[in-house]
N, C-alpha and C. Protein backbone atom coordinates (compact mmCIF):
# COMPACT_ATOMS: atom_id res chain seq x y z
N UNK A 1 37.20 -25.80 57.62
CA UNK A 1 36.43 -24.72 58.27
C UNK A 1 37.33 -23.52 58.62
N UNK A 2 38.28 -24.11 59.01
CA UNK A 2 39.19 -22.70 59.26
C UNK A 2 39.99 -21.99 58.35
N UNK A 3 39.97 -22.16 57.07
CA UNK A 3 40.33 -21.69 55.95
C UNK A 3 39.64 -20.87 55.23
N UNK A 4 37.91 -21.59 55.41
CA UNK A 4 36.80 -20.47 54.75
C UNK A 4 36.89 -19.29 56.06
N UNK A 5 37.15 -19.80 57.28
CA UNK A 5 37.40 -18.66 57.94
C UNK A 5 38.04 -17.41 57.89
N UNK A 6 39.35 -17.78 57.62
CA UNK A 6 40.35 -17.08 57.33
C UNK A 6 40.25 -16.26 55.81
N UNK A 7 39.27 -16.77 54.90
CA UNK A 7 39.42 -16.46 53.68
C UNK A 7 38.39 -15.34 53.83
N UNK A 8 36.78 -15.54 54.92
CA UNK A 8 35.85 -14.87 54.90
C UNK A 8 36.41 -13.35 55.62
N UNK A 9 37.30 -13.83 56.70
CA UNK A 9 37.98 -12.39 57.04
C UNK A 9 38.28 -11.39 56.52
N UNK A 10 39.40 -12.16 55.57
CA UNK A 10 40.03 -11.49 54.79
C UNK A 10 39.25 -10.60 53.54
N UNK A 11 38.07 -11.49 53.31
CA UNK A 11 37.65 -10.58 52.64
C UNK A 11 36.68 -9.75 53.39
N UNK A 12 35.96 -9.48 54.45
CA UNK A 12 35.60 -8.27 55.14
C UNK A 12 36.35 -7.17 55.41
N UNK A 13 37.72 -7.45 55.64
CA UNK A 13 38.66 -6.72 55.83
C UNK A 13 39.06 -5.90 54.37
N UNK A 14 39.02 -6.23 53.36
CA UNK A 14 39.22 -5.85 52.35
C UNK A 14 38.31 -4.56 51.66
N UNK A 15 36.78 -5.14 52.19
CA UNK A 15 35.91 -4.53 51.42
C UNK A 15 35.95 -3.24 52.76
N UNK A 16 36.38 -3.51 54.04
CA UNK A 16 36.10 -1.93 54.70
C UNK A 16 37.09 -1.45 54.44
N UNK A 17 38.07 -1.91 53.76
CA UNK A 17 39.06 -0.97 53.08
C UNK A 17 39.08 0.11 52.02
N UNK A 18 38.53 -0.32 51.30
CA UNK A 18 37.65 0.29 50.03
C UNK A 18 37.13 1.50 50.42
N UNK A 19 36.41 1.38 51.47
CA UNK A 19 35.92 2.81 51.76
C UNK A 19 36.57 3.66 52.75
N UNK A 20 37.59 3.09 52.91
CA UNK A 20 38.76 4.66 53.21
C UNK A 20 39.57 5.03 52.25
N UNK A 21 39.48 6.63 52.73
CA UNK A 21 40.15 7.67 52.33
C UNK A 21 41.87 6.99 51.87
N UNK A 22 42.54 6.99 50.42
CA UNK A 22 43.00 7.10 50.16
C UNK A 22 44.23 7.69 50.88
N UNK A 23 44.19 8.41 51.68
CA UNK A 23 45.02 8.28 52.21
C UNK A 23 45.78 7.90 53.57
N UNK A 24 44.78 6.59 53.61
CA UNK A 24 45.19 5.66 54.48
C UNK A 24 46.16 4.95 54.09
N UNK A 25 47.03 5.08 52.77
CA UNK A 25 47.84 4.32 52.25
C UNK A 25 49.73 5.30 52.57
N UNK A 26 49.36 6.22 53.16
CA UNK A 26 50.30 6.61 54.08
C UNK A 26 51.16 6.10 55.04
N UNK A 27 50.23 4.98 55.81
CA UNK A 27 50.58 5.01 56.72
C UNK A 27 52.12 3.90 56.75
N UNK A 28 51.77 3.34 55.04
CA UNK A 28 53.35 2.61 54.71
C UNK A 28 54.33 3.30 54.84
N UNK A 29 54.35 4.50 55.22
CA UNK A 29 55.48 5.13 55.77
C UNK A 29 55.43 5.98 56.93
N UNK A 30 54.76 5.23 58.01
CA UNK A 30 55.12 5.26 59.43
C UNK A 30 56.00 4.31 60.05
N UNK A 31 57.13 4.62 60.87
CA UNK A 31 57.59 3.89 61.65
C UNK A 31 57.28 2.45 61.55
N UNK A 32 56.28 2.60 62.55
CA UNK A 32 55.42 1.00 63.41
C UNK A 32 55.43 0.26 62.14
N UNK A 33 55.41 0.39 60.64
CA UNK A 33 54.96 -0.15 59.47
C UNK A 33 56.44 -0.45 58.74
N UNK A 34 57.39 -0.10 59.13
CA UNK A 34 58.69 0.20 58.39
C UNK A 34 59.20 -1.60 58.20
N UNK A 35 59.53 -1.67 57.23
CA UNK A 35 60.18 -2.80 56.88
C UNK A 35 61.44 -3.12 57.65
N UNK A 36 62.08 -2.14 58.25
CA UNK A 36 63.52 -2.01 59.07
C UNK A 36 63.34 -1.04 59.92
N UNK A 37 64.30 -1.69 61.47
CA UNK A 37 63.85 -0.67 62.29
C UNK A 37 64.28 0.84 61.93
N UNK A 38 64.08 1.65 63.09
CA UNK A 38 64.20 2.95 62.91
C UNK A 38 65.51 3.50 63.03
N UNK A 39 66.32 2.19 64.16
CA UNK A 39 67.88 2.47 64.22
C UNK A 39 68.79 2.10 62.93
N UNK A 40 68.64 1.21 62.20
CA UNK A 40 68.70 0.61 60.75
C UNK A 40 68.58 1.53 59.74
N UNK A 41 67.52 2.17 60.21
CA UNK A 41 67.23 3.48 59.03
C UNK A 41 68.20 4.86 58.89
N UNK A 42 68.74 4.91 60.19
CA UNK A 42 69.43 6.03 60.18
C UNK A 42 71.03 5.07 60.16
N UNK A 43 71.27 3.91 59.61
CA UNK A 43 72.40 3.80 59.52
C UNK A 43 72.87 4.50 57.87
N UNK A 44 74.16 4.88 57.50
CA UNK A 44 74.95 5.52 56.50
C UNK A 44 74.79 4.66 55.66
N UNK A 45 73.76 3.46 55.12
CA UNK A 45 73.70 2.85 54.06
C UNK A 45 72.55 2.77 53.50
N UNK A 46 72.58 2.10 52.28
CA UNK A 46 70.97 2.12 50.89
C UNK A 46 70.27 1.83 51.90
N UNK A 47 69.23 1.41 51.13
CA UNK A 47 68.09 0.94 51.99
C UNK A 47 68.34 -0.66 51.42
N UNK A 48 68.68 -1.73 50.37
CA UNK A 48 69.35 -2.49 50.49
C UNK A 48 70.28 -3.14 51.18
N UNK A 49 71.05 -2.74 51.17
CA UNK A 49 72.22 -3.36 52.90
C UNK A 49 71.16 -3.37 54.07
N UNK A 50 70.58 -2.44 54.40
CA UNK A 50 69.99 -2.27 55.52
C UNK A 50 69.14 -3.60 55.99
N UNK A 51 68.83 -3.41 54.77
CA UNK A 51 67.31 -4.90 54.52
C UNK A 51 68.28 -5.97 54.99
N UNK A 52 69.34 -6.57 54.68
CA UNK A 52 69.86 -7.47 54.65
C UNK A 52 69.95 -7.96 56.45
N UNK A 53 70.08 -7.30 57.07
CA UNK A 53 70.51 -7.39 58.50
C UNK A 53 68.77 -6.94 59.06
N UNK A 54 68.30 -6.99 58.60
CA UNK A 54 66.41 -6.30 58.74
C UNK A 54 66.36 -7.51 60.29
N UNK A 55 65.04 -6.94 61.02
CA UNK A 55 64.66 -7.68 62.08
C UNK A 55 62.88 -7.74 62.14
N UNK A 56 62.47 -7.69 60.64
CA UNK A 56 61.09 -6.97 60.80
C UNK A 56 60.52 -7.47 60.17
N UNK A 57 59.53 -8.55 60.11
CA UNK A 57 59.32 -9.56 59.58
C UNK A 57 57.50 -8.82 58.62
N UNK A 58 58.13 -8.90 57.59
CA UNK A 58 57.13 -8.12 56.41
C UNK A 58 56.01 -9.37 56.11
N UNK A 59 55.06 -8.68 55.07
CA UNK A 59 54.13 -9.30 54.90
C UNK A 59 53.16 -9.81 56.06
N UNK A 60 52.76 -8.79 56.45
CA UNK A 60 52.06 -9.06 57.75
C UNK A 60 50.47 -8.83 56.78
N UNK A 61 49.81 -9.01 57.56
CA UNK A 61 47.86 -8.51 57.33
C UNK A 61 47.73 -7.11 56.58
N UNK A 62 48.37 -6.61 57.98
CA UNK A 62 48.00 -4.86 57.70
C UNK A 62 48.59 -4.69 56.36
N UNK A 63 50.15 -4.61 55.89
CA UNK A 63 50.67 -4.38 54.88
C UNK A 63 50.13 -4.54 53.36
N UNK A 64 49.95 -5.90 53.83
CA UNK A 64 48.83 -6.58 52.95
C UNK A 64 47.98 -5.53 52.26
N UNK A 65 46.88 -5.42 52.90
CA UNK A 65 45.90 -4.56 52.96
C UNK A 65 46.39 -3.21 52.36
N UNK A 66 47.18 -2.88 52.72
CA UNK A 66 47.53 -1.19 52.55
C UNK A 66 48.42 -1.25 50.63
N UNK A 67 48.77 -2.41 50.68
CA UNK A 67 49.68 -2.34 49.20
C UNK A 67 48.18 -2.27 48.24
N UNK A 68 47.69 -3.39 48.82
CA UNK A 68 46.23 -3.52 47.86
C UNK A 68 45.16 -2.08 47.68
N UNK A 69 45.59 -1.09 49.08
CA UNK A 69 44.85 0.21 48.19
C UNK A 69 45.25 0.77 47.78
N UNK A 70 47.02 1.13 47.95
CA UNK A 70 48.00 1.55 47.05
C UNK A 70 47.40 1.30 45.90
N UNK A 71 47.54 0.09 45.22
CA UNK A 71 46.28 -0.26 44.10
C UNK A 71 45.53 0.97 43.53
N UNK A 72 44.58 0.15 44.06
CA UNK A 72 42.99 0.62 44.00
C UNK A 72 43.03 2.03 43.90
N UNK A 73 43.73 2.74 44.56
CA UNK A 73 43.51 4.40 44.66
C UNK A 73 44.38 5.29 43.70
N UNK A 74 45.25 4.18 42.98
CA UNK A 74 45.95 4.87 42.10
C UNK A 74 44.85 4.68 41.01
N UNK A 75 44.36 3.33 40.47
CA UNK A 75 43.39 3.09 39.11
C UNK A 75 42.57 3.88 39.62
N UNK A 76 41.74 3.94 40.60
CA UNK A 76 40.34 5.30 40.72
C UNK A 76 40.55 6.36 40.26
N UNK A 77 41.97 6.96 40.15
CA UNK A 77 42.45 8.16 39.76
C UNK A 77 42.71 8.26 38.37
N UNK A 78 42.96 7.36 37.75
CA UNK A 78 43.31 7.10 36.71
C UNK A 78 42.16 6.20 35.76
N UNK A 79 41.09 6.12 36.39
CA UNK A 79 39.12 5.60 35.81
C UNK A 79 38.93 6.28 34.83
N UNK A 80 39.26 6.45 33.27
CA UNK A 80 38.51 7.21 32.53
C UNK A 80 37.16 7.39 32.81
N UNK A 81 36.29 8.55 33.05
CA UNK A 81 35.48 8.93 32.76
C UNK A 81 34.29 9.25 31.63
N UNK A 82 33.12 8.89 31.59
CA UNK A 82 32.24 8.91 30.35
C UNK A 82 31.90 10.28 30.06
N UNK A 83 31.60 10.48 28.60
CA UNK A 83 31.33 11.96 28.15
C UNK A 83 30.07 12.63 28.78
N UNK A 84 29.92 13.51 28.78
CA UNK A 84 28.68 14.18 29.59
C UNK A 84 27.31 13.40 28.63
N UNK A 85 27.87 12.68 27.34
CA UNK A 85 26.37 12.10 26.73
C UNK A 85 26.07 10.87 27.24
N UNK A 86 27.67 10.18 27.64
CA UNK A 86 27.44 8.74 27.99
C UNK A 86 27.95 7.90 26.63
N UNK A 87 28.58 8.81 25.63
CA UNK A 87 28.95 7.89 24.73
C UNK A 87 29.71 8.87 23.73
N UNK A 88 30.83 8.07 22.84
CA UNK A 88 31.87 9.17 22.50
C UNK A 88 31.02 10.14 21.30
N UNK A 89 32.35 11.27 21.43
CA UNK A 89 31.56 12.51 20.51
C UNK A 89 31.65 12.52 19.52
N UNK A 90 31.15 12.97 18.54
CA UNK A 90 30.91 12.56 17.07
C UNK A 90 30.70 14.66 16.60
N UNK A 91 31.18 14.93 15.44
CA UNK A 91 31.10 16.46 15.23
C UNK A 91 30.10 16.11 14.33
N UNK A 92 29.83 17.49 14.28
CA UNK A 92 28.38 17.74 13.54
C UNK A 92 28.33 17.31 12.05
N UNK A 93 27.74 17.28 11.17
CA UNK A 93 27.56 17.17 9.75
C UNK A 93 28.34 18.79 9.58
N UNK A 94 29.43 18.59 8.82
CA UNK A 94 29.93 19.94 8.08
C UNK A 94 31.27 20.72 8.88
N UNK A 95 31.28 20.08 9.84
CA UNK A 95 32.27 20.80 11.14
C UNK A 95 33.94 19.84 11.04
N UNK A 96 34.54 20.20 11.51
CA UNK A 96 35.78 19.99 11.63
C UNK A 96 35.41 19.10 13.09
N UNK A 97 36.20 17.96 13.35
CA UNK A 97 36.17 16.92 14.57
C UNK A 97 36.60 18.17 15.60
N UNK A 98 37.28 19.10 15.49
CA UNK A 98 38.10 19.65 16.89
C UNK A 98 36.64 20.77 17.00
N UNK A 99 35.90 21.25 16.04
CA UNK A 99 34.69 22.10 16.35
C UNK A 99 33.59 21.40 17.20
N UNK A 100 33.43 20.16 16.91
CA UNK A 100 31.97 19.75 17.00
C UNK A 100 32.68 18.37 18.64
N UNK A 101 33.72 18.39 19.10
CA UNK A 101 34.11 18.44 20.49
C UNK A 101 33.74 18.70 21.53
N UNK A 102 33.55 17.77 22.45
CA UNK A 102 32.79 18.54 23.59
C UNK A 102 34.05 19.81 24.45
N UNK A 103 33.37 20.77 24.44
CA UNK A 103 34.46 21.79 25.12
C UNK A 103 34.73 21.56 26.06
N UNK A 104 34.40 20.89 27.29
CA UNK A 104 34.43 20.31 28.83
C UNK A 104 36.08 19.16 28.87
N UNK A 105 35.74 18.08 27.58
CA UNK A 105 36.32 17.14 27.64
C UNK A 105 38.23 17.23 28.21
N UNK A 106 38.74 18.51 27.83
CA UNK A 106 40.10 18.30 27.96
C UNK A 106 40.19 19.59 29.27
N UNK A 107 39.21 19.87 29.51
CA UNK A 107 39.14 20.53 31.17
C UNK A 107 38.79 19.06 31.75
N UNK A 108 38.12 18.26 31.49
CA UNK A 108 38.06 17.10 32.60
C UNK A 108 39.00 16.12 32.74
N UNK A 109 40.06 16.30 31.37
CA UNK A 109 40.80 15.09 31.47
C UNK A 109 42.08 15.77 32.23
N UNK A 110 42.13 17.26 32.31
CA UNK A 110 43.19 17.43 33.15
C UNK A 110 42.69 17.79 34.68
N UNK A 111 41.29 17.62 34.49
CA UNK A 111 41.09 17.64 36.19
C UNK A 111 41.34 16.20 36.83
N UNK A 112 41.42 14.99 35.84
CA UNK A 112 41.09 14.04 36.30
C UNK A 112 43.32 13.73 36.46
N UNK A 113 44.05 14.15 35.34
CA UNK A 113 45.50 13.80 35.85
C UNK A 113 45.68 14.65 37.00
N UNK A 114 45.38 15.83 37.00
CA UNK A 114 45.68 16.74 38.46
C UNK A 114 45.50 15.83 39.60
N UNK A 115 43.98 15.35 39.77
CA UNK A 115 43.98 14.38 40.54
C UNK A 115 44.88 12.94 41.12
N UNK A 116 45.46 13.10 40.13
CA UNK A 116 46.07 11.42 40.34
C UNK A 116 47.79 12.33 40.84
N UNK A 117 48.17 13.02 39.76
CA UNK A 117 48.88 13.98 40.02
C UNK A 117 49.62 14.64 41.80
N UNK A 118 48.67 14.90 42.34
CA UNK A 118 48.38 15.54 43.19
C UNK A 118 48.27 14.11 44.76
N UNK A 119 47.71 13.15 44.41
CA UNK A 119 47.84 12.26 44.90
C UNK A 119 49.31 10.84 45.12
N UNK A 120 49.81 11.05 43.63
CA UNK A 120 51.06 10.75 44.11
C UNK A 120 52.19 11.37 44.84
N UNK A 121 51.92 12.91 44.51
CA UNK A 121 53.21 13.57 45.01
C UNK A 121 52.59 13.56 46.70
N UNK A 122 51.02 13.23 46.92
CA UNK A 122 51.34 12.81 49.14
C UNK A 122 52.04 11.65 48.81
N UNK A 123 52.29 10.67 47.87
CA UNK A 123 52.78 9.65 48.69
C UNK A 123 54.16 9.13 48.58
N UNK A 124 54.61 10.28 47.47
CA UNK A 124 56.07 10.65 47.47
C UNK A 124 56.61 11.77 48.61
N UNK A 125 56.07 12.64 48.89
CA UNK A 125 56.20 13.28 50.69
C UNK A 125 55.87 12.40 51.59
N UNK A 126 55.02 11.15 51.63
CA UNK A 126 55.12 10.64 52.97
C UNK A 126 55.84 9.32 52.91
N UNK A 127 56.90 9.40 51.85
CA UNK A 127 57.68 7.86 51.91
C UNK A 127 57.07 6.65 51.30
N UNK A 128 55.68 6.67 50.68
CA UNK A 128 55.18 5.81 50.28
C UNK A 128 55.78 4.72 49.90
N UNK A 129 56.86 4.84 48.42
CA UNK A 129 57.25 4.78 47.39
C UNK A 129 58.73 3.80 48.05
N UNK A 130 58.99 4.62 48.80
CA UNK A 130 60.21 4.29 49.59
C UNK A 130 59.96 2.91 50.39
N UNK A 131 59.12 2.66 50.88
CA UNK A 131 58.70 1.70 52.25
C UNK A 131 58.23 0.84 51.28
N UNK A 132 57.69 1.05 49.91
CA UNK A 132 57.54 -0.30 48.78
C UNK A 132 58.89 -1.07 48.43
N UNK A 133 59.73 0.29 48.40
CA UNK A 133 61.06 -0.54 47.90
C UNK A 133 61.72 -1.43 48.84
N UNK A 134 61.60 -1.01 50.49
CA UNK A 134 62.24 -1.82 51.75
C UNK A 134 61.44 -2.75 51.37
N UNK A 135 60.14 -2.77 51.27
CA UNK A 135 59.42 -4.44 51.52
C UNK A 135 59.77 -5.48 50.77
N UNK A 136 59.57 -4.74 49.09
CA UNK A 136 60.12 -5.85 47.92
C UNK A 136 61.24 -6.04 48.50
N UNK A 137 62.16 -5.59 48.94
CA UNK A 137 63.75 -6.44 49.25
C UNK A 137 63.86 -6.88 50.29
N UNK A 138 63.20 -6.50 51.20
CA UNK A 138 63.35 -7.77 52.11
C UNK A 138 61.68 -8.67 52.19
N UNK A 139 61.04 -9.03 51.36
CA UNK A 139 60.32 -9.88 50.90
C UNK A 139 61.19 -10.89 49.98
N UNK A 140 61.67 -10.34 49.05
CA UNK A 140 62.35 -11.34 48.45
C UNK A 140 64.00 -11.84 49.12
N UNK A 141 64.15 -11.51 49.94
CA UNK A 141 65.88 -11.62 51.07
C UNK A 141 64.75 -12.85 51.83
N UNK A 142 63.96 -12.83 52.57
CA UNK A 142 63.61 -13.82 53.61
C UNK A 142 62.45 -14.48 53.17
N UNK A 143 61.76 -14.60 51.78
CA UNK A 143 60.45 -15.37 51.46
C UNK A 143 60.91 -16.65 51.51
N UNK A 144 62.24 -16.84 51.80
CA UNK A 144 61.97 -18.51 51.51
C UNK A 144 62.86 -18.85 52.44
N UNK A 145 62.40 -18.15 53.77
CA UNK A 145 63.38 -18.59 55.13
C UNK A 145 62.33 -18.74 56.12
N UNK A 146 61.13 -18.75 55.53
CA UNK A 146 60.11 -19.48 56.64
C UNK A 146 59.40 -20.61 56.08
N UNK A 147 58.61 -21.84 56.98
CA UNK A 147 57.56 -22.49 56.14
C UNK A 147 56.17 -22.49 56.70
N UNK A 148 55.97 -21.17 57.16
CA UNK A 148 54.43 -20.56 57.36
C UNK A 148 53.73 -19.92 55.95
N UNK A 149 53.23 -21.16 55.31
CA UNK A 149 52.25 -20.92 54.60
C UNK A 149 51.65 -19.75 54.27
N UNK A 150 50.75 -19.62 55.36
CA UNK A 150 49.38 -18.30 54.96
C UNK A 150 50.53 -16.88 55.07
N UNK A 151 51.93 -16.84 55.40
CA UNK A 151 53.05 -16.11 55.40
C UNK A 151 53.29 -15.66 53.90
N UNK A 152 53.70 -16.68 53.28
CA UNK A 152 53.94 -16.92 52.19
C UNK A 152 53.16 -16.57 51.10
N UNK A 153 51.85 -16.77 51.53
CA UNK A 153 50.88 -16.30 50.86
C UNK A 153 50.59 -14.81 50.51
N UNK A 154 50.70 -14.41 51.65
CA UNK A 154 50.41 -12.69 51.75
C UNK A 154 51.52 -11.98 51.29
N UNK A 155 52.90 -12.79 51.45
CA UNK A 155 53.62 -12.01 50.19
C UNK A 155 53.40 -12.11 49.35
N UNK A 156 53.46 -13.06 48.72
CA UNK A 156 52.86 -13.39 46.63
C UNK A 156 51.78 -11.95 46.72
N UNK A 157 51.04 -11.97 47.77
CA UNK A 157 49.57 -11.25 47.55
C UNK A 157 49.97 -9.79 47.22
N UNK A 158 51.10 -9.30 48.35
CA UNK A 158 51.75 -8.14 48.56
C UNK A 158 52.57 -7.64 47.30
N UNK A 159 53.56 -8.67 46.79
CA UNK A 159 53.76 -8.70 45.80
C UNK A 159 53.25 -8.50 44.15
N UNK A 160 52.49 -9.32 44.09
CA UNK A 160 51.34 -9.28 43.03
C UNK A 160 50.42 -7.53 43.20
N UNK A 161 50.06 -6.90 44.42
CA UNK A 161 49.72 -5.71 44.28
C UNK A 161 51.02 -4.40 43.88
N UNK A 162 52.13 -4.75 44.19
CA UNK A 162 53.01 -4.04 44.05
C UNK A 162 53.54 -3.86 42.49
N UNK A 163 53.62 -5.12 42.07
CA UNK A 163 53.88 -5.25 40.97
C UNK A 163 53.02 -4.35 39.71
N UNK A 164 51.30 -4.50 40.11
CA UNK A 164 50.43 -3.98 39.51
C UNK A 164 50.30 -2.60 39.58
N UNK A 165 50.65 -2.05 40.68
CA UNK A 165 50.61 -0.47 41.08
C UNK A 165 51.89 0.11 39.70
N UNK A 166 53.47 -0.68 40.06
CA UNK A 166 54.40 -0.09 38.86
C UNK A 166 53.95 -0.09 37.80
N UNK A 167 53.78 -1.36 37.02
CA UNK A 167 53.15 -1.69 35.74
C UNK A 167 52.24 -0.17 35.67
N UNK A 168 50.65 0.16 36.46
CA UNK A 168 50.10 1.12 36.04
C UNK A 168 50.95 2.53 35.99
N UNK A 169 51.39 2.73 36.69
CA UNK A 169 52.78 4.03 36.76
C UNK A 169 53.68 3.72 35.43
N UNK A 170 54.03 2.63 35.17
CA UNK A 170 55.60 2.95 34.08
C UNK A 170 54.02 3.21 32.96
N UNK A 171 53.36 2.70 32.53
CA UNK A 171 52.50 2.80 31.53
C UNK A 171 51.11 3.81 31.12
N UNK A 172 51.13 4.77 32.33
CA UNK A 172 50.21 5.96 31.82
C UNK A 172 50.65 7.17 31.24
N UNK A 173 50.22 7.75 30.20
CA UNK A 173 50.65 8.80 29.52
C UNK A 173 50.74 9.94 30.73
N UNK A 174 49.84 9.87 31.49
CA UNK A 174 49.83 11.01 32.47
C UNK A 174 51.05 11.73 33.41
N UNK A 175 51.95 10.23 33.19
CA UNK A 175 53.11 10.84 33.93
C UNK A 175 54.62 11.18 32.52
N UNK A 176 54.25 9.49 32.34
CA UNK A 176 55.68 9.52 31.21
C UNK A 176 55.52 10.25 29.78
N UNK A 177 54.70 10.76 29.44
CA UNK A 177 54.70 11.75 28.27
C UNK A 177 54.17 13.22 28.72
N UNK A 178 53.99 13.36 29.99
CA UNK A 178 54.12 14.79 30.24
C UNK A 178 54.96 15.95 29.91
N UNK A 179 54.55 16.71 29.59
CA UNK A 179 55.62 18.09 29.24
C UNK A 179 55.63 19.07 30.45
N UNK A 180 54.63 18.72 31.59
CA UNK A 180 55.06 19.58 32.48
C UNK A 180 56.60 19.39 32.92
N UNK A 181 57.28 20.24 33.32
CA UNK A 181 58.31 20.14 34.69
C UNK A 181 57.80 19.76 35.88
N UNK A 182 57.21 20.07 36.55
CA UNK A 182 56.30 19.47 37.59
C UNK A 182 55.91 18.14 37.68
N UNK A 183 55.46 17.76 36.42
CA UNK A 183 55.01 16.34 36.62
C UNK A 183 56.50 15.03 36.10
N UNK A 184 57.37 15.87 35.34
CA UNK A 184 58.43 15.40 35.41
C UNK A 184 59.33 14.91 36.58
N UNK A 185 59.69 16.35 37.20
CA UNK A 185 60.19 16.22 38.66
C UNK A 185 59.68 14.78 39.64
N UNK A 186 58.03 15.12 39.51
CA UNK A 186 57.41 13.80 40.40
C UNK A 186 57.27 12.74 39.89
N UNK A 187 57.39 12.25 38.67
CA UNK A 187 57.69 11.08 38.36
C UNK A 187 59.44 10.30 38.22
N UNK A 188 60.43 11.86 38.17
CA UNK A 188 61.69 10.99 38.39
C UNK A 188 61.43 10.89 39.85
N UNK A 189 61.18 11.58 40.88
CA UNK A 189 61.59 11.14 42.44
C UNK A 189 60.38 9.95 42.76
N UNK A 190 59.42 9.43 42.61
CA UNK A 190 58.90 8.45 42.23
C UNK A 190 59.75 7.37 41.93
N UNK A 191 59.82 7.24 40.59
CA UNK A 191 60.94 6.45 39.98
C UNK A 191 62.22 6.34 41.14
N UNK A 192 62.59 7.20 41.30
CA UNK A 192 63.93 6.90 42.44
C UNK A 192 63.58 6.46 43.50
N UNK A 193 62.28 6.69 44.42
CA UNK A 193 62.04 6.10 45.66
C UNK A 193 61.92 4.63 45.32
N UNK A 194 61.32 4.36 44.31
CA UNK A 194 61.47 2.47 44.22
C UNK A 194 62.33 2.24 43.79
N UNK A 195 63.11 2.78 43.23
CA UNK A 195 64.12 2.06 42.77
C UNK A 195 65.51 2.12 43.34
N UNK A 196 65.75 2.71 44.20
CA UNK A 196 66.88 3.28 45.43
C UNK A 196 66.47 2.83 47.10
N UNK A 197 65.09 3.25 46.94
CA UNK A 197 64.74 3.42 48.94
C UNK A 197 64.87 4.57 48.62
N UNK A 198 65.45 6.01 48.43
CA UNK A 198 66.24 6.93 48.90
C UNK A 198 65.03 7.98 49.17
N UNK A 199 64.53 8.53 50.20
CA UNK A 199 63.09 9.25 50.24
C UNK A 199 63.38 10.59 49.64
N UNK A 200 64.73 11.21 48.94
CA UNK A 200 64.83 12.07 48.18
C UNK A 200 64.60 11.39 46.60
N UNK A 201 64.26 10.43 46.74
CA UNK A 201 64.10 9.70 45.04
C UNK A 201 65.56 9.98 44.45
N UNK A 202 67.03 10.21 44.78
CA UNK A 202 67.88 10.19 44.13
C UNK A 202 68.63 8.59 44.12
């Protein structure tokens, strides 16, 4: 009984998640949320060493929750969209494929990267990216220095969303075959916040 409990929670909690604003996934880089304290943070080292001596015991509920819309709010952004017919375009009898095109289609597909666009670089200004990288390392430094179960659990869980968020990032054209400079820039400091800590992405 207390397991379907815990399971029924969890999923209420989940689904009123869903319907916030995207950028509730900020708040992985507030303080109160920090994988290491705040005195830790301002010590002269990576964000690795730091972790090592950490006092902040990750994989909590909330975190949980917040990696999983990390998720979710990156694929919404990244939802292909259906053609204004509802089904792909086909050119006319006699026309060239680039004539008989819907003219809308490549105004919507760059309204739709702007979007996603525009949404990573808040969460490269608010540390997002950064506070993923403290958790994975000290998730994997102390996952196997407790034997609280439903603990254990919510990392794999935390994990498993984190994992899925990179995977969609290293693999959309939207960032890694861009020719902007702009979208260059925000995908190397991206790239550097997980892969450093360093909230300058270097």
């Amino acid at each position: 009984m207390e397991v379907k409990k815990k399971i029924f929670l969890r999923s209420r909690a989940q689904e009123s998640l869903r319907a916030l604003s995207p950028h509730v996934v900020l708040a992985l880089g507030f303080p109160t949320l920090a994988a290491v304290s705040s005195a830790q943070q301002s010590q002269a080292v990576n964000a690795s060493q730091r972790l090592l001596f950490g006092d902040h015991k990750v994989g909590n509920p909330t975190t949980e929750l917040l990696f999983q819309k990390l998720l979710s709010s990156i694929e919404e952004k990244m939802e292909a969209k259906p053609n204004t017919f509802g089904r792909p375009e086909k050119a006319p009898v006699g026309c060239d494929a680039d004539e008989g095109s819907n003219p809308y289609a490549d105004n919507r597909e760059h309204q739709e990267s702007s979007k996603l666009e525009k949404l990573l670089d808040l969460y490269v200004e608010g540390g997002v990216f950064t506070a993923v990288h403290e958790h994975v390392v000290m998730m994997l430094e102390t996952a196997g220095d407790d034997d609280d179960r439903d603990w254990k659990a919510r990392i794999l869980s935390c994990l498993s969303s984190i994992m899925a968020t990179i995977n969609l990032l290293m693999t959309t054209e939207v960032l890694s075959s861009s020719g902007s400079t702009d979208t260059k820039v925000l995908f190397s400091q991206l790239l550097g916040q997980l892969a450093s800590g360093n909230p300058k992405g270097r």
